[in-house]
C-alpha atoms as a PDB file:
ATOM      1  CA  UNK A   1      41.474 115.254 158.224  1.00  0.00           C
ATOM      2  CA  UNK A   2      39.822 113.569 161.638  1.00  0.00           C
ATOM      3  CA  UNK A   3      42.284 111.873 163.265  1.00  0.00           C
ATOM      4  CA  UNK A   4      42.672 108.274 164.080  1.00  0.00           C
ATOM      5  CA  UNK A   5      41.882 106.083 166.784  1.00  0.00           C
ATOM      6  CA  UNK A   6      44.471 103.705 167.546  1.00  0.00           C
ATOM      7  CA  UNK A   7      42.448 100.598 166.543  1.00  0.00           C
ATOM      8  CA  UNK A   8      41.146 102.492 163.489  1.00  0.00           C
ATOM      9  CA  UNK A   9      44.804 102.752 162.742  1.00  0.00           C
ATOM     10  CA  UNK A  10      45.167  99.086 163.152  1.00  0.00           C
ATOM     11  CA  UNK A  11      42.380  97.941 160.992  1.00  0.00           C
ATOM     12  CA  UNK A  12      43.474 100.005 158.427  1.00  0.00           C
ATOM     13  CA  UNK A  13      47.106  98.398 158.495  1.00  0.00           C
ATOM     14  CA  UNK A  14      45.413  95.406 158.812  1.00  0.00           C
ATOM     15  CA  UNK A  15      43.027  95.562 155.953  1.00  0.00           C
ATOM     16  CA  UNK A  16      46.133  97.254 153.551  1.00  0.00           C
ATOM     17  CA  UNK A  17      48.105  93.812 154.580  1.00  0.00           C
ATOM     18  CA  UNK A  18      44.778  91.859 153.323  1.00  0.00           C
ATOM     19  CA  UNK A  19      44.582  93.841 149.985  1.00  0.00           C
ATOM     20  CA  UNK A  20      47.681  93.104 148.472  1.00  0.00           C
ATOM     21  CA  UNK A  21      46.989  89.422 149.403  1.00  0.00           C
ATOM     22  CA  UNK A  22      43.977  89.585 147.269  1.00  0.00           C
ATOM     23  CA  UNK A  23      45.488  91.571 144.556  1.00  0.00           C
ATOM     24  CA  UNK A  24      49.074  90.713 144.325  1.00  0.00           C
ATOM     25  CA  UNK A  25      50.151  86.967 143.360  1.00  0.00           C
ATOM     26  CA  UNK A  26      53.787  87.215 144.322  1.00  0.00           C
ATOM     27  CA  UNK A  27      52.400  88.461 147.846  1.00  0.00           C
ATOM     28  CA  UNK A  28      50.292  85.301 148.501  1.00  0.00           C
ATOM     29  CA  UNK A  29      52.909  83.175 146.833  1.00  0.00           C
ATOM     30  CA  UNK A  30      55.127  84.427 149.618  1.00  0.00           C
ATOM     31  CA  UNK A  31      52.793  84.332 152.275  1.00  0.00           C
ATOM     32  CA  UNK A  32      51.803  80.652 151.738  1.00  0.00           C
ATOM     33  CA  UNK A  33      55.521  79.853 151.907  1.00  0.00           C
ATOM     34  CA  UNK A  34      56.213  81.845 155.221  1.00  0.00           C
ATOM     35  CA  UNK A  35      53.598  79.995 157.081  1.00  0.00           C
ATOM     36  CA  UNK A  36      54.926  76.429 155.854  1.00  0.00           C
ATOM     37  CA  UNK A  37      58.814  77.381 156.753  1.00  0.00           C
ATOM     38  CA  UNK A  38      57.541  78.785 159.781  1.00  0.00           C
ATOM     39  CA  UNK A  39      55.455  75.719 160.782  1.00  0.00           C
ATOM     40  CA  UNK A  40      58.638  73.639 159.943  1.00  0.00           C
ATOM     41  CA  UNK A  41      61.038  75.928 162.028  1.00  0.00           C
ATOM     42  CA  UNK A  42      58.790  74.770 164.457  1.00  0.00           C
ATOM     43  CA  UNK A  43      58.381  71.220 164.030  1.00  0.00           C
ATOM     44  CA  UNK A  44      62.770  71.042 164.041  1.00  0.00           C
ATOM     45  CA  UNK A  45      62.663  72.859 167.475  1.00  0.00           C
ATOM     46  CA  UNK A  46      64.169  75.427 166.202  1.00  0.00           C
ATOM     47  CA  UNK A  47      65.755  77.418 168.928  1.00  0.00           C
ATOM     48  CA  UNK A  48      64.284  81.018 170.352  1.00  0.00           C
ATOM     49  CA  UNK A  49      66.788  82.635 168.146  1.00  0.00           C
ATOM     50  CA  UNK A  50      66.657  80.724 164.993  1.00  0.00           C
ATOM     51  CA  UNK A  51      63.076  81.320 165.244  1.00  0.00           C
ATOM     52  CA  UNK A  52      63.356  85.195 165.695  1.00  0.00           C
ATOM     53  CA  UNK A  53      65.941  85.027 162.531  1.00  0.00           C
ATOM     54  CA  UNK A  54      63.383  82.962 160.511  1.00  0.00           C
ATOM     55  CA  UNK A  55      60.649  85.627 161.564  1.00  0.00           C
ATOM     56  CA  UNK A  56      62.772  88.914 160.691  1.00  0.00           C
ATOM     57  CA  UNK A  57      63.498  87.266 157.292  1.00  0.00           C
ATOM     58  CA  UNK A  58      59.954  86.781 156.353  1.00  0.00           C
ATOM     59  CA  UNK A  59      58.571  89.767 157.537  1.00  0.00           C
ATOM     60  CA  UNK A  60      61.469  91.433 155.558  1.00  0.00           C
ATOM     61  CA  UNK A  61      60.441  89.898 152.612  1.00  0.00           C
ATOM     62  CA  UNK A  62      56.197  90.661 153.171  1.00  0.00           C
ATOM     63  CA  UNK A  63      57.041  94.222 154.373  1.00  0.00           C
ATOM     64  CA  UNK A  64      59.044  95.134 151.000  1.00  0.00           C
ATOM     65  CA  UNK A  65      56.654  93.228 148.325  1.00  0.00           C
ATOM     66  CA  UNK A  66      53.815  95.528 150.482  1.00  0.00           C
ATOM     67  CA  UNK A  67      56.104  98.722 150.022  1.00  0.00           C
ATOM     68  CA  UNK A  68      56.674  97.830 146.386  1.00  0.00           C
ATOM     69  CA  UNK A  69      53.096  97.915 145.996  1.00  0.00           C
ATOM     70  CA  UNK A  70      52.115 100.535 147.565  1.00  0.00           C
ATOM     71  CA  UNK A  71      55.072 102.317 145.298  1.00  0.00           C
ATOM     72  CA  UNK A  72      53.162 100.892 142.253  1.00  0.00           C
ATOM     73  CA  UNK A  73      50.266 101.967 142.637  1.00  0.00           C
ATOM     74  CA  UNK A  74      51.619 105.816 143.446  1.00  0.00           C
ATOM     75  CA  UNK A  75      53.504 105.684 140.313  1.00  0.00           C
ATOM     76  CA  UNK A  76      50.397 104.453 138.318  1.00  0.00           C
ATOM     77  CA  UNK A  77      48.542 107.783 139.678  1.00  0.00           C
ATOM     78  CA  UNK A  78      51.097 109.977 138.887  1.00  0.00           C
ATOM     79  CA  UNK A  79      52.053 109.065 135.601  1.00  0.00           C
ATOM     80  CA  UNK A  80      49.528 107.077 133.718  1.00  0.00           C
ATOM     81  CA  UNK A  81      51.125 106.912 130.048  1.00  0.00           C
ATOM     82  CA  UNK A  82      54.557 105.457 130.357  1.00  0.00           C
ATOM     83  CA  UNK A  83      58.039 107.298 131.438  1.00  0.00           C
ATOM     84  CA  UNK A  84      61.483 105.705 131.614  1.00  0.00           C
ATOM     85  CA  UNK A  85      61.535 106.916 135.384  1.00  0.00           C
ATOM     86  CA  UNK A  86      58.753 105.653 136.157  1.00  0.00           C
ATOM     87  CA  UNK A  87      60.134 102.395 134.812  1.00  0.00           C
ATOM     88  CA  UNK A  88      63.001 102.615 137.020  1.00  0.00           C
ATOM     89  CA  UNK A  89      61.141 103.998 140.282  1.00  0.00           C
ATOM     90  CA  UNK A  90      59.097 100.459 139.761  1.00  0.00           C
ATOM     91  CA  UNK A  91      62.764  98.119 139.001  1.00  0.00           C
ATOM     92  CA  UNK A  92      63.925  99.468 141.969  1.00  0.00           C
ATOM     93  CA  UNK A  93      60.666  98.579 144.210  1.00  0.00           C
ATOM     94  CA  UNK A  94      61.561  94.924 142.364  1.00  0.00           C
ATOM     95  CA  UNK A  95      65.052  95.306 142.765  1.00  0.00           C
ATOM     96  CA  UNK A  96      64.258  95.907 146.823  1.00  0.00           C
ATOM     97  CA  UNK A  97      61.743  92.773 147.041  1.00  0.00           C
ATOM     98  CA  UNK A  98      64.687  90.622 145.218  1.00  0.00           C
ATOM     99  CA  UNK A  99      67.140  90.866 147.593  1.00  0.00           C
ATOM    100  CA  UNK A 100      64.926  90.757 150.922  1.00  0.00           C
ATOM    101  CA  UNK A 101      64.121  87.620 149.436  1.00  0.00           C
ATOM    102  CA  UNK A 102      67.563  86.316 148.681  1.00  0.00           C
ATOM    103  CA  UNK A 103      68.197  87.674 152.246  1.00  0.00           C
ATOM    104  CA  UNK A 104      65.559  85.035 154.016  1.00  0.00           C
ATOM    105  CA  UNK A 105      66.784  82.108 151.243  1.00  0.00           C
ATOM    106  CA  UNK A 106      70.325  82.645 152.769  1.00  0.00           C
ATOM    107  CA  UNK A 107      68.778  83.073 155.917  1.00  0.00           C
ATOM    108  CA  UNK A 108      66.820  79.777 155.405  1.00  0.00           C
ATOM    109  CA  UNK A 109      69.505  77.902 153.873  1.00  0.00           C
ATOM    110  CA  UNK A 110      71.905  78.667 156.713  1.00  0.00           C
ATOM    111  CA  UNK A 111      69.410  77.441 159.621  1.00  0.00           C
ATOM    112  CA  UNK A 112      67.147  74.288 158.010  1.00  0.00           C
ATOM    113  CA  UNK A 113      71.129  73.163 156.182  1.00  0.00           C
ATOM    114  CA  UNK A 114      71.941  72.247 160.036  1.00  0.00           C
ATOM    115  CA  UNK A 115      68.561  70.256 160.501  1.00  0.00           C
ATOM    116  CA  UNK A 116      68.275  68.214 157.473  1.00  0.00           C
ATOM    117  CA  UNK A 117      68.617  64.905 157.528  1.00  0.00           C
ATOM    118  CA  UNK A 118      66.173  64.612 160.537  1.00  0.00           C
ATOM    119  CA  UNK A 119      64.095  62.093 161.754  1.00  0.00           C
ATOM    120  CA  UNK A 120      60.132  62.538 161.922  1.00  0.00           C
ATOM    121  CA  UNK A 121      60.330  60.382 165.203  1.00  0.00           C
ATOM    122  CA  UNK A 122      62.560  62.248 167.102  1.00  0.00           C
ATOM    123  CA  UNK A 123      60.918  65.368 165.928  1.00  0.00           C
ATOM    124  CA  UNK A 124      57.522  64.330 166.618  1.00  0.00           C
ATOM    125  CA  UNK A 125      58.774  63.292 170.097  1.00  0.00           C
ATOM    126  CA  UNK A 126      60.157  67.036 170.910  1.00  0.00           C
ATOM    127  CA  UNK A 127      57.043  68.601 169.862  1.00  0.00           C
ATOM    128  CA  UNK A 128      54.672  66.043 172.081  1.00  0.00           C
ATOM    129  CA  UNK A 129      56.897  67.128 175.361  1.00  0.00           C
ATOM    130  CA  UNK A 130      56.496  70.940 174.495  1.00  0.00           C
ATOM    131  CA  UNK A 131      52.833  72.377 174.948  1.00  0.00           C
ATOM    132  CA  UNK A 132      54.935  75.660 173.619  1.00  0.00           C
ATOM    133  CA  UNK A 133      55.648  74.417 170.240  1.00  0.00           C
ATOM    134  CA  UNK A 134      51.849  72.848 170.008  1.00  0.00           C
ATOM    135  CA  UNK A 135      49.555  76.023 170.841  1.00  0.00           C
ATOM    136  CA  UNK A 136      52.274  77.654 168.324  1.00  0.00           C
ATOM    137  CA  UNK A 137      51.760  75.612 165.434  1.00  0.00           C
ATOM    138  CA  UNK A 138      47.435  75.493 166.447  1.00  0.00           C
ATOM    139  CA  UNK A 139      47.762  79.418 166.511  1.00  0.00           C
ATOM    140  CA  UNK A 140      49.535  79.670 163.020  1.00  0.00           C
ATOM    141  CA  UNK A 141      47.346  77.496 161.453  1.00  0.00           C
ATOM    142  CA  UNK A 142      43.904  79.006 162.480  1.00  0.00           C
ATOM    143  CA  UNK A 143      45.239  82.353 161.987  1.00  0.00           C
ATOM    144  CA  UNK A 144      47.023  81.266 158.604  1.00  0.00           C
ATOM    145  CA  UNK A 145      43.423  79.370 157.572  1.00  0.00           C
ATOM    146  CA  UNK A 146      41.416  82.524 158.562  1.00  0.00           C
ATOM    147  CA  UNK A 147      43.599  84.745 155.798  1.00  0.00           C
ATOM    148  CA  UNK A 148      43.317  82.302 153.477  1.00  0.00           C
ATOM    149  CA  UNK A 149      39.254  82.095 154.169  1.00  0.00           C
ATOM    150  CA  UNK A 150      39.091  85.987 153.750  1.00  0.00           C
ATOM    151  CA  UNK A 151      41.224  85.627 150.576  1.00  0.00           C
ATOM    152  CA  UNK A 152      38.844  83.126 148.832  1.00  0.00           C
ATOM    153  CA  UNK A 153      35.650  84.926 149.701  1.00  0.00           C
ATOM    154  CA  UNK A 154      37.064  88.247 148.823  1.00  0.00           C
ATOM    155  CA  UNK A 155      35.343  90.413 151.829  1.00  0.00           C
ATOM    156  CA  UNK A 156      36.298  91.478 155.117  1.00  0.00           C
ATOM    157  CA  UNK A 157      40.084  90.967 157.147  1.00  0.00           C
ATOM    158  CA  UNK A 158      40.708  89.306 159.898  1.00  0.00           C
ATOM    159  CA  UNK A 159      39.559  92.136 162.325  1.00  0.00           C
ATOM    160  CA  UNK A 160      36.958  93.377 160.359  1.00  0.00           C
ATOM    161  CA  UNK A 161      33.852  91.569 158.929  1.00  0.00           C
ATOM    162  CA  UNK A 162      33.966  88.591 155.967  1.00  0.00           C
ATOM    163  CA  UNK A 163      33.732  85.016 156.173  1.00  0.00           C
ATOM    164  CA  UNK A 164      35.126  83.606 158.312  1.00  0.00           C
ATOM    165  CA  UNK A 165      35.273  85.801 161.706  1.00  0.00           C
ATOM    166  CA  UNK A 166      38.779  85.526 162.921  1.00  0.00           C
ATOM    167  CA  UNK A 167      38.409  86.963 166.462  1.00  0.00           C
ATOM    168  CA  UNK A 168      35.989  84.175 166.756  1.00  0.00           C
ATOM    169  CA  UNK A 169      38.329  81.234 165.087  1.00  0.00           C
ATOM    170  CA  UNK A 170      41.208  82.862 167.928  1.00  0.00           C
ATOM    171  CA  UNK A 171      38.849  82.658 170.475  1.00  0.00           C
ATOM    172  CA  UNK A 172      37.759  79.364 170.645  1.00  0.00           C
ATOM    173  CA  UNK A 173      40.950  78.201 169.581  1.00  0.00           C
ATOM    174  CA  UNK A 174      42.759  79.720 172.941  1.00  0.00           C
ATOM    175  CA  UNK A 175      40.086  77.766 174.572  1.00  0.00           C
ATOM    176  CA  UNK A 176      40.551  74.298 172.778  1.00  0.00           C
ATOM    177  CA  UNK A 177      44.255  75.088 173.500  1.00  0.00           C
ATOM    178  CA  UNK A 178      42.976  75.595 177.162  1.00  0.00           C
ATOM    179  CA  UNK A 179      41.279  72.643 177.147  1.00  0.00           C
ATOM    180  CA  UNK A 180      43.853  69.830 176.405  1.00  0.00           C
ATOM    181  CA  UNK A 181      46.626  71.674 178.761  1.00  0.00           C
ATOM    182  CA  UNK A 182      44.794  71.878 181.814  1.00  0.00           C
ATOM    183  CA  UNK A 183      41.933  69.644 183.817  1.00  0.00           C
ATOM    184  CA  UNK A 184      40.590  72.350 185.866  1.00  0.00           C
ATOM    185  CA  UNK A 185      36.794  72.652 184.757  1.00  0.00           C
ATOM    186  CA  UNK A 186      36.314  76.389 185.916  1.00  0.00           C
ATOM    187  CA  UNK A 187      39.234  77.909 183.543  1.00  0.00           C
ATOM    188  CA  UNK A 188      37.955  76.200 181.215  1.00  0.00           C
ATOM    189  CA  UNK A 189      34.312  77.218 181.779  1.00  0.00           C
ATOM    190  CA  UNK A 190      35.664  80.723 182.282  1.00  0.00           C
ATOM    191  CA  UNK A 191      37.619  80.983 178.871  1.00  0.00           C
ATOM    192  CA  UNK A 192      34.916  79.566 177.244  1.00  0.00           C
ATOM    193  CA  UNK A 193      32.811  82.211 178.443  1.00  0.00           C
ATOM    194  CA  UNK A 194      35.232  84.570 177.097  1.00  0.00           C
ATOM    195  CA  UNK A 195      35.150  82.788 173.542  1.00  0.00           C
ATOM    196  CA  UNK A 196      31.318  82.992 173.524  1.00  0.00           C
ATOM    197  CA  UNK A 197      31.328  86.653 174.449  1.00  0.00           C
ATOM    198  CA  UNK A 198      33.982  87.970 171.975  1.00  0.00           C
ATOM    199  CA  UNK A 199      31.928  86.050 169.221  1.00  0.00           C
ATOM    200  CA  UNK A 200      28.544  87.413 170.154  1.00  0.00           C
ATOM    201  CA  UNK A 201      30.093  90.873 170.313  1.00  0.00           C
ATOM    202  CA  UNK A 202      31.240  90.501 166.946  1.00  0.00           C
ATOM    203  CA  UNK A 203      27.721  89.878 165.804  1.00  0.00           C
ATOM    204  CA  UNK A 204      25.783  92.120 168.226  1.00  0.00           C
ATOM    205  CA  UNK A 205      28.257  95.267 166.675  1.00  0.00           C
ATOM    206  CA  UNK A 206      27.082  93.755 163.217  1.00  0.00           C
ATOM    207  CA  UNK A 207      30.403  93.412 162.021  1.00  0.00           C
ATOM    208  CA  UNK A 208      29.931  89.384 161.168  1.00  0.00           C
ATOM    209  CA  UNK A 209      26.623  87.813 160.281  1.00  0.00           C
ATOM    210  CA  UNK A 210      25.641  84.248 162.710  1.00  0.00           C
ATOM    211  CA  UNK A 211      27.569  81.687 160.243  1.00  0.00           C
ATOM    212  CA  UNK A 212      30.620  83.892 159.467  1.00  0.00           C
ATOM    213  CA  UNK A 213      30.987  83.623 163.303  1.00  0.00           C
ATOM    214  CA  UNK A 214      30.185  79.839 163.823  1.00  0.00           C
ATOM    215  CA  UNK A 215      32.556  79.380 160.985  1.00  0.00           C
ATOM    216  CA  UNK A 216      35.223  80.754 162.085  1.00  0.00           C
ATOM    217  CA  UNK A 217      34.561  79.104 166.122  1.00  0.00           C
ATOM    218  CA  UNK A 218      34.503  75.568 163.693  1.00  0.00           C
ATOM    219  CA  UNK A 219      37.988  76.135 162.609  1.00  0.00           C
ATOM    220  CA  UNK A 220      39.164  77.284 165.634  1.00  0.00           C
ATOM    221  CA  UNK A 221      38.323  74.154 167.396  1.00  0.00           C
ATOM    222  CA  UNK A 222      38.430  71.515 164.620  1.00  0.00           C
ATOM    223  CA  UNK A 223      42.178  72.702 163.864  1.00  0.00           C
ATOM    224  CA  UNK A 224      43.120  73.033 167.143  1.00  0.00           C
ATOM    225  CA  UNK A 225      41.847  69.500 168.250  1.00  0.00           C
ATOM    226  CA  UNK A 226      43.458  68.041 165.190  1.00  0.00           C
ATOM    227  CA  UNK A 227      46.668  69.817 165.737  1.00  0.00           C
ATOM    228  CA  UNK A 228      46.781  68.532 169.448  1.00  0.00           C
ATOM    229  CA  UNK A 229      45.534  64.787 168.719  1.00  0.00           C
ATOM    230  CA  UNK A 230      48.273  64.565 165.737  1.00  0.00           C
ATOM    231  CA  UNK A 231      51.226  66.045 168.291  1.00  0.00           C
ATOM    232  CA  UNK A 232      50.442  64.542 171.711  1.00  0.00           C
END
């Protein structure tokens, strides 16, 4: 077997993480509710910490529902008709997903229980004084809207092809980001230059069509404005 490259490596990751968001309903269930308690961890100010807690419990929960998949499907291969081991080889893929998820609803409990009551004003307030929590929250949604797009049109991953392009949506939302945080014309000439590039690469190597790439710069920059005009 030819060896892979390193970025061959990391499509393929990448496109295993998309396929059991298409196929599995439990995995999009929980990936729809990681990126809204991770938008909120942000929107509390949640500290460095909390929000490296928050993170490790999610990915806990994603990287276990993947591995119970992937378990699954091995079993299915193996042993078509059914097999009381089998059975329990798949209860205790289950059994692993329940508790990583118990895990990060302790884990939640214990750090949004110390926020709640809180007041949208003062919150809104601590997020307009911190460009930080702002490009954070932009990111997560264009990268979180990207997944989502690849999802419903059932092609491509975020690296790779499908509708929309997501190198292009990241692109041109690093430069809206780059836009409302500094005045200086020729960064922001220069990173738009950078956008422009990366999404005529993407089309030049054939890997996107013209509109999978304009889509994708659209949602970079209309949810990036609209993240920024809502927060400062």
């Amino acid at each position: 077997m030819q060896e892979r490259t390193f970025v061959e490596s990391f499509n393929a990751a990448v496109e295993g993480f998309i396929y059991v968001l298409k196929t599995e309903r439990n995995m999009r269930v929980h990936f729809l509710f990681s990126l809204f308690f991770l938008l909120l961890g942000v929107y509390l100010s949640f500290t460095y910490l909390e929000l490296l807690a928050l993170t490790i419990a999610i990915t806990l929960v994603l990287a276990t529902e993947m591995v119970n998949t992937a378990i699954e499907f091995v079993v299915d291969m193996v042993k078509s008709e059914f097999h009381p081991i089998a059975r329990i080889i798949k209860d205790v893929g289950a059994g692993a997903v329940l508790l990583a998820s118990i895990n990060a609803a302790i884990v939640g409990y214990v750090l949004f229980a110390r926020k709640i009551p809180f007041s949208i004003d003062v919150e809104m307030a601590k997020i307009k004084q911190s460009p930080w929590h702002i490009t954070f929250i932009a990111l997560i949604l264009v990268f979180g809207i990207t997944i989502i797009g690849k999802i419903l049109f059932q092609k491509g991953t975020p690296l790779r092809g499908g509708m929309p392009s997501g190198h292009a949506a990241i692109a041109f939302s690093i430069w809206t980001i780059i836009g409302f945080l500094t005045n200086n014309s020729i960064v922001m000439a220069l990173s738009f230059v950078m956008a422009f590039l990366i999404a005529r690469h993407r089309i030049k190597d054939a890997v996107h069509t013209f509109w999978e790439v304009l889509a994708g710069a659209i949602i970079g920059i209309l949810v990036t404005t609209l993240i920024f005009q809502l927060f400062r």
